[in-house]
Protein backbone atom coordinates (compact mmCIF):
# COMPACT_ATOMS: atom_id res chain seq x y z
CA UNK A 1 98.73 121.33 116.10
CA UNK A 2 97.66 123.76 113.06
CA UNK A 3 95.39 121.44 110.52
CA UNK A 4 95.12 118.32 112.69
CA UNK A 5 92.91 117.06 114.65
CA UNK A 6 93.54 115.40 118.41
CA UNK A 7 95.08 112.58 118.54
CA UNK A 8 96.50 109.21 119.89
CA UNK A 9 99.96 110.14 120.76
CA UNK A 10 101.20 106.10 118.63
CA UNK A 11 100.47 107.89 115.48
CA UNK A 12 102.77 109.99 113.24
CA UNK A 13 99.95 112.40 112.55
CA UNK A 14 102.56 115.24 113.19
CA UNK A 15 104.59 114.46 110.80
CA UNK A 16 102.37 113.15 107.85
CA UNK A 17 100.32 116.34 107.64
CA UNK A 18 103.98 118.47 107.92
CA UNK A 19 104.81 116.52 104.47
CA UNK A 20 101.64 116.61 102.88
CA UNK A 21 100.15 119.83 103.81
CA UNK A 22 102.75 121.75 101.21
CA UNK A 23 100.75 119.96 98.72
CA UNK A 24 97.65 119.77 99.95
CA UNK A 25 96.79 123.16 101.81
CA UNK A 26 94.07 122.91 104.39
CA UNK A 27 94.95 119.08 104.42
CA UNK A 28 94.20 117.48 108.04
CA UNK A 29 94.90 113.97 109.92
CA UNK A 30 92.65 112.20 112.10
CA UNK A 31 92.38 109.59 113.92
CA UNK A 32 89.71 108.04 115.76
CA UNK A 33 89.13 104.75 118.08
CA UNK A 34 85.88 103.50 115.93
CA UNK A 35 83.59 104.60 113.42
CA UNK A 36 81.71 102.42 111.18
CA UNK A 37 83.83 103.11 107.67
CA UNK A 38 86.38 106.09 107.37
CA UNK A 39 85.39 106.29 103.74
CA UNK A 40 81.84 106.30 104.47
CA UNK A 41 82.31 108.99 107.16
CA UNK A 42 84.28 110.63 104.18
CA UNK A 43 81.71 110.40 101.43
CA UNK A 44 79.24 112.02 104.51
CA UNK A 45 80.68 115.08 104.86
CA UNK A 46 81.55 115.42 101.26
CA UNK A 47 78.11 115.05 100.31
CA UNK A 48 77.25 118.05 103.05
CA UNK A 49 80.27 120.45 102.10
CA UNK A 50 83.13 119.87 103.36
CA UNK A 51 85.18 118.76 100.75
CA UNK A 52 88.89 119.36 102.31
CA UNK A 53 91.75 117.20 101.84
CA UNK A 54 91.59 114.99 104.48
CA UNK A 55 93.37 111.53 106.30
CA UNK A 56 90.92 109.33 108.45
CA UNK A 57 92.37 106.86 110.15
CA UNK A 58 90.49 104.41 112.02
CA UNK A 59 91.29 102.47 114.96
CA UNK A 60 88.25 100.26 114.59
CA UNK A 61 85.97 99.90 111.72
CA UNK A 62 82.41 98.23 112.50
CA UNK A 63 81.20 98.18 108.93
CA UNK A 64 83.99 98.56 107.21
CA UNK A 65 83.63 98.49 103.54
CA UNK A 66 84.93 96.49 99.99
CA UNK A 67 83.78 96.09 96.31
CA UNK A 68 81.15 94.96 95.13
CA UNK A 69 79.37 95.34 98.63
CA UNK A 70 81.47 93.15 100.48
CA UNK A 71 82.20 93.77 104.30
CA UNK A 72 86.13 94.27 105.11
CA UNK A 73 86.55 92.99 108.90
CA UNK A 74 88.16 94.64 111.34
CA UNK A 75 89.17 93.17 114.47
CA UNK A 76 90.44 96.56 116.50
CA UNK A 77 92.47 97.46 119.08
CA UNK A 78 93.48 94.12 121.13
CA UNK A 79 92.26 94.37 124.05
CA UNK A 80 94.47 95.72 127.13
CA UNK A 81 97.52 95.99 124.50
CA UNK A 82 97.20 99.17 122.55
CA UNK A 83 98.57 97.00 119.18
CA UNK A 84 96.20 97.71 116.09
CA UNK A 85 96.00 94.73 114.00
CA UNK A 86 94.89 96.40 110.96
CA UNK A 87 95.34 99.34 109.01
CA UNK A 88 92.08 100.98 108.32
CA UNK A 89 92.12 104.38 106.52
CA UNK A 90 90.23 107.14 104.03
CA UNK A 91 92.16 109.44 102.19
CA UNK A 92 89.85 112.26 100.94
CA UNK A 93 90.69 115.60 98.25
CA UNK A 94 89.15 116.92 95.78
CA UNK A 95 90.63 115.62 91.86
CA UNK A 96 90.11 116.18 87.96
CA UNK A 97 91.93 113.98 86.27
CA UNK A 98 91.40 113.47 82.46
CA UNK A 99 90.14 110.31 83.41
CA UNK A 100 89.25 108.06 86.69
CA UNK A 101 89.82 104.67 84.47
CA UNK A 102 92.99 102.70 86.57
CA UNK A 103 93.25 104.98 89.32
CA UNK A 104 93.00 101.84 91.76
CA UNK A 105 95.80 100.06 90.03
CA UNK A 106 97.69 103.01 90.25
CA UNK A 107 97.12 103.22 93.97
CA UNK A 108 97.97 99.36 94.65
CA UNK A 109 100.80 100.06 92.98
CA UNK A 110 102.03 102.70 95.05
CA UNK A 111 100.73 100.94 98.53
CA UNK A 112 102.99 97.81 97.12
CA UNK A 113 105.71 99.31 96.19
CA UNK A 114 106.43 101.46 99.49
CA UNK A 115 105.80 98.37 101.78
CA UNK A 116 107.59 95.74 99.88
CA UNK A 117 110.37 98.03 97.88
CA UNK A 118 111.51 97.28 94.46
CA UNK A 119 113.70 94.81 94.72
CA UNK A 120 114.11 91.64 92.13
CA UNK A 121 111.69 89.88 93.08
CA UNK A 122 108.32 91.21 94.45
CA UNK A 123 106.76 89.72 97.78
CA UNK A 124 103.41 91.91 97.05
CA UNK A 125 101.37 91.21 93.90
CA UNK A 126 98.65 92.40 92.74
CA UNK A 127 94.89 91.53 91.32
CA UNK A 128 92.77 93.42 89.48
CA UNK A 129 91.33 95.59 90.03
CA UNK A 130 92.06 96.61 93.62
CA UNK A 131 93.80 93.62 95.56
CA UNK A 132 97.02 93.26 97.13
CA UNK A 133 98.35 89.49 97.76
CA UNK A 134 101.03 87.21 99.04
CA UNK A 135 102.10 84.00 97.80
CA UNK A 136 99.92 81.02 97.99
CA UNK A 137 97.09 83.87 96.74
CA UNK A 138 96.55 84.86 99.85
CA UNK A 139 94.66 88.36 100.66
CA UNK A 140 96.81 91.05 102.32
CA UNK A 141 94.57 94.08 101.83
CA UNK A 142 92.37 96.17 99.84
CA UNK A 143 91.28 99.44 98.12
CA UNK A 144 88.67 100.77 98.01
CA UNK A 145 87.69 104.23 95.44
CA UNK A 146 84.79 106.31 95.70
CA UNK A 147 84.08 109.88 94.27
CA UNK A 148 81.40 112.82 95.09
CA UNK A 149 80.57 115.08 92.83
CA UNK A 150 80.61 119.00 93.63
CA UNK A 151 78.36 120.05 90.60
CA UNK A 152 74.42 120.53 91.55
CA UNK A 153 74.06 120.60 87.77
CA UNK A 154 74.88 118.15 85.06
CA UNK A 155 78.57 117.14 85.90
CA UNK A 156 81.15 117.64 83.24
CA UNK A 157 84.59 115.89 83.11
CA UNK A 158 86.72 118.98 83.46
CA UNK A 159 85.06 119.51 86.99
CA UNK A 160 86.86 117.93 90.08
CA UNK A 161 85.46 115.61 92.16
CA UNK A 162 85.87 114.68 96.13
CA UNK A 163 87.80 111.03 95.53
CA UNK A 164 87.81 108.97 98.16
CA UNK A 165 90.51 106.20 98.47
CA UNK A 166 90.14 103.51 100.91
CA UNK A 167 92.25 101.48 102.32
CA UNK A 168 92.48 98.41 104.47
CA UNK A 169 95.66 95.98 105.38
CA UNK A 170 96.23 92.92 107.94
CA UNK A 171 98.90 93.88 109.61
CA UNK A 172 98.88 90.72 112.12
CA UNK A 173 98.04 87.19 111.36
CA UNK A 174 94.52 87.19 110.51
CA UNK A 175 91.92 83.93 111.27
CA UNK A 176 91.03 82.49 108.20
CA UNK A 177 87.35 81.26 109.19
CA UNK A 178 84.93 82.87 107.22
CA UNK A 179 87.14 84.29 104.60
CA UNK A 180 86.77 83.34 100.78
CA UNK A 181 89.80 84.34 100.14
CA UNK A 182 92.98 83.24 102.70
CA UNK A 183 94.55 85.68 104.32
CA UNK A 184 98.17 87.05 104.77
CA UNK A 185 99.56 89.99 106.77
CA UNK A 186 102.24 92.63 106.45
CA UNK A 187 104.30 91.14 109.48
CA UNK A 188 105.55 88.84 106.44
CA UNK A 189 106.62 91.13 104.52
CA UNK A 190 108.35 92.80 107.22
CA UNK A 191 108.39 91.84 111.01
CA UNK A 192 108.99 95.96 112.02
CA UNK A 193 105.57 97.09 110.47
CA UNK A 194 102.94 98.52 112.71
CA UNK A 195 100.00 100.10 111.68
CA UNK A 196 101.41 103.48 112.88
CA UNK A 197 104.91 102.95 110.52
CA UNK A 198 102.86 101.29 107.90
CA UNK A 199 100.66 104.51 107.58
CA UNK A 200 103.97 106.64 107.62
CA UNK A 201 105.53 104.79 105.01
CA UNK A 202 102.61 105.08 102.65
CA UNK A 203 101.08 108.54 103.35
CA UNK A 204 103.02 110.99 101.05
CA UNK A 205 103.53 108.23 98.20
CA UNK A 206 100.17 108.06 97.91
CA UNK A 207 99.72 111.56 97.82
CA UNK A 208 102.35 112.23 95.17
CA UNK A 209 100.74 109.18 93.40
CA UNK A 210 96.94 110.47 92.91
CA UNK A 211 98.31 113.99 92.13
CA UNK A 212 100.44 112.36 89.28
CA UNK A 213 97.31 109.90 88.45
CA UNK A 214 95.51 113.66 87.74
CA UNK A 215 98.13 115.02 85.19
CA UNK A 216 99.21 111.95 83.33
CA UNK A 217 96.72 109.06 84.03
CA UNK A 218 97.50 105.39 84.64
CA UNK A 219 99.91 104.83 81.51
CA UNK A 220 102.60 105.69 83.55
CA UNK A 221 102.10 102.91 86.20
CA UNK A 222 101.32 100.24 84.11
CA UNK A 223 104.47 98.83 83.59
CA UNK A 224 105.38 98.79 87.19
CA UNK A 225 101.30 97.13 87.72
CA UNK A 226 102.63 94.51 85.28
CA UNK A 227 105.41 93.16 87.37
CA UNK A 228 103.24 92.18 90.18
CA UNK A 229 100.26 91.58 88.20
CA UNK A 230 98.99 87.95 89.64
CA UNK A 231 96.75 87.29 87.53
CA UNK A 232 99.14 87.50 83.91
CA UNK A 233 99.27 84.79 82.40
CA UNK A 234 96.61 82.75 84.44
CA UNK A 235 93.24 80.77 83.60
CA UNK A 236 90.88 83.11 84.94
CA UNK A 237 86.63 83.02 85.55
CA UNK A 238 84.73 85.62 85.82
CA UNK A 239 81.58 86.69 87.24
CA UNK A 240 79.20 86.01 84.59
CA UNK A 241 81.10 82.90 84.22
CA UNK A 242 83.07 82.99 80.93
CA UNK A 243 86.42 82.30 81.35
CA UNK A 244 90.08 82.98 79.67
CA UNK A 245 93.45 83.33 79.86
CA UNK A 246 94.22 86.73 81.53
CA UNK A 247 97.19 88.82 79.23
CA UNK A 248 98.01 91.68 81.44
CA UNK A 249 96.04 95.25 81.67
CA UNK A 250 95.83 97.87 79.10
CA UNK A 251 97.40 101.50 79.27
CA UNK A 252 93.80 102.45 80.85
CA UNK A 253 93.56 99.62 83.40
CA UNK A 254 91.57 97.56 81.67
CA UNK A 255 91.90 93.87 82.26
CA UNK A 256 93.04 91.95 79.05
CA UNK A 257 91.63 88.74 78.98
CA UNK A 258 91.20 86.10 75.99
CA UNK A 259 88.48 84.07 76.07
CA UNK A 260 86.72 81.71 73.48
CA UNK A 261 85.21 84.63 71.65
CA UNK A 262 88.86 86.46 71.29
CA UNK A 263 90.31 89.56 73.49
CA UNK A 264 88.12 91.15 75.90
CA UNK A 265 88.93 94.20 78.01
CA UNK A 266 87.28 93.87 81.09
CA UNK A 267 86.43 97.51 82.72
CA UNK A 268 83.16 97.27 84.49
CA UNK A 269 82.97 97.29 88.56
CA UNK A 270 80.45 94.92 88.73
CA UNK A 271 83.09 92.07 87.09
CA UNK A 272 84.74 89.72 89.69
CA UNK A 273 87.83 87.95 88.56
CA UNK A 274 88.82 84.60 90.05
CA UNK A 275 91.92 83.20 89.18
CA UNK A 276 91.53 79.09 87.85
């Protein structure tokens, strides 16, 4: 198939890079049984050239990747069955918006909306900055965003960048042994999800979503962040151990929290916030 890679016959690859390509020309899909992170094989090749719009999917990740450092496990194809219990994917093109500040609410945004709909009442929340839960606070997946620069120069902010959007969701029940966080699992949001229809569903919205983060930022999305945002509203700690009342996220993704000292807008990566 023109612009895609080999691959396991379960997969829609066909038809995600027919809708996507349009947009992104040169765009490919791949697949493959087990690598050690699709966004670190990602950031790999960007860093050595190849800078194409791409979609990695990964059967099996063996050092699969969070924030902060943190490992995302995998468990991989059960064995004898063919059933993927997790969705594991990189998506990969080059991007200049006027600013990266949000661009991972903006993408749990779009990830929740197209598996849970937009219905009255939301099944998928959100927590800053790059969580998606259930009720009972309970961890259904992640995002991860990295970017690569193209400059060999000083880097200015008109210049694109390779971006590098990670993503990884339970799709089956999920031990909870080990986990800091409990876990939940898409099948509860809907019993019909594979990882296969679940990477369908989400591949051209998120697509669509990025290119509109580019032109017009996260203002846009942050009404529709706010009605799943988990943490509104909530006592809240943080990393270095103040703690507050969370209010929301600004119009640049900034977490809003009030603490003893007044309003803080919480930006930096190297924050963790833990609801009370």
């Amino acid at each position: 198939m023109s612009g895609a890679a080999a691959l396991i016959p379960a997969w829609p690859a066909e038809d995600i890079w027919q809708q996507i390509e349009p947009l992104l020309p040169g765009f490919s899909v791949e697949v493959l049984a087990s690598v050690d992170s699709t966004s670190s094989e990602l950031m790999r090749r960007a860093r050595g050239g190849r800078t194409e719009p791409t979609l990695l999917v990964a059967e099996t990740q063996t050092a699969g990747r969070g924030r902060l450092g943190r490992q995302w496990k995998s468990a991989g194809v059960y064995e004898g069955t063919g059933v993927v219990p997790a969705l594991t994917f990189s998506l990969g093109l080059p991007l200049a918006p006027q600013g990266w500040s949000g661009l991972s609410l903006a993408v749990g945004v779009t990830v929740a909306e197209c598996l849970d709909g937009t219905g009255a009442e939301p099944r998928i929340r959100l927590k800053w900055p790059n969580d998606l839960w259930l009720a009972g606070d309970r961890k259904l997946g992640g995002i991860l965003v990295e970017t690569a620069s193209f400059a060999t120069g000083p880097q200015t902010a008109e210049q694109p960048r390779y971006v590098v959007v990670g993503i990884g969701l339970n799709v089956l029940p999920v031990l909870a042994e080990g986990l800091s966080t409990p876990p939940a699992c898409l099948r509860e949001v809907d019993t019909s999800l594979s990882a296969a229809r679940a990477l369908k569903r989400l591949a051209l919205p998120l697509v669509q979503a990025l290119l509109g983060f580019a032109e017009h930022g996260f203002a846009p999305f942050q009404p529709r962040f706010a009605r799943r945002d988990v943490l509104a509203g909530r006592g809240v700690t943080l990393s270095n151990g103040q703690q507050g009342t969370a209010h929301g996220v600004s119009d640049e993704g900034a977490l809003l929290v009030h603490t003893a000292t007044g309003m803080q807008a919480i930006t930096s990566a190297e924050i963790s916030v833990r609801p009370q």
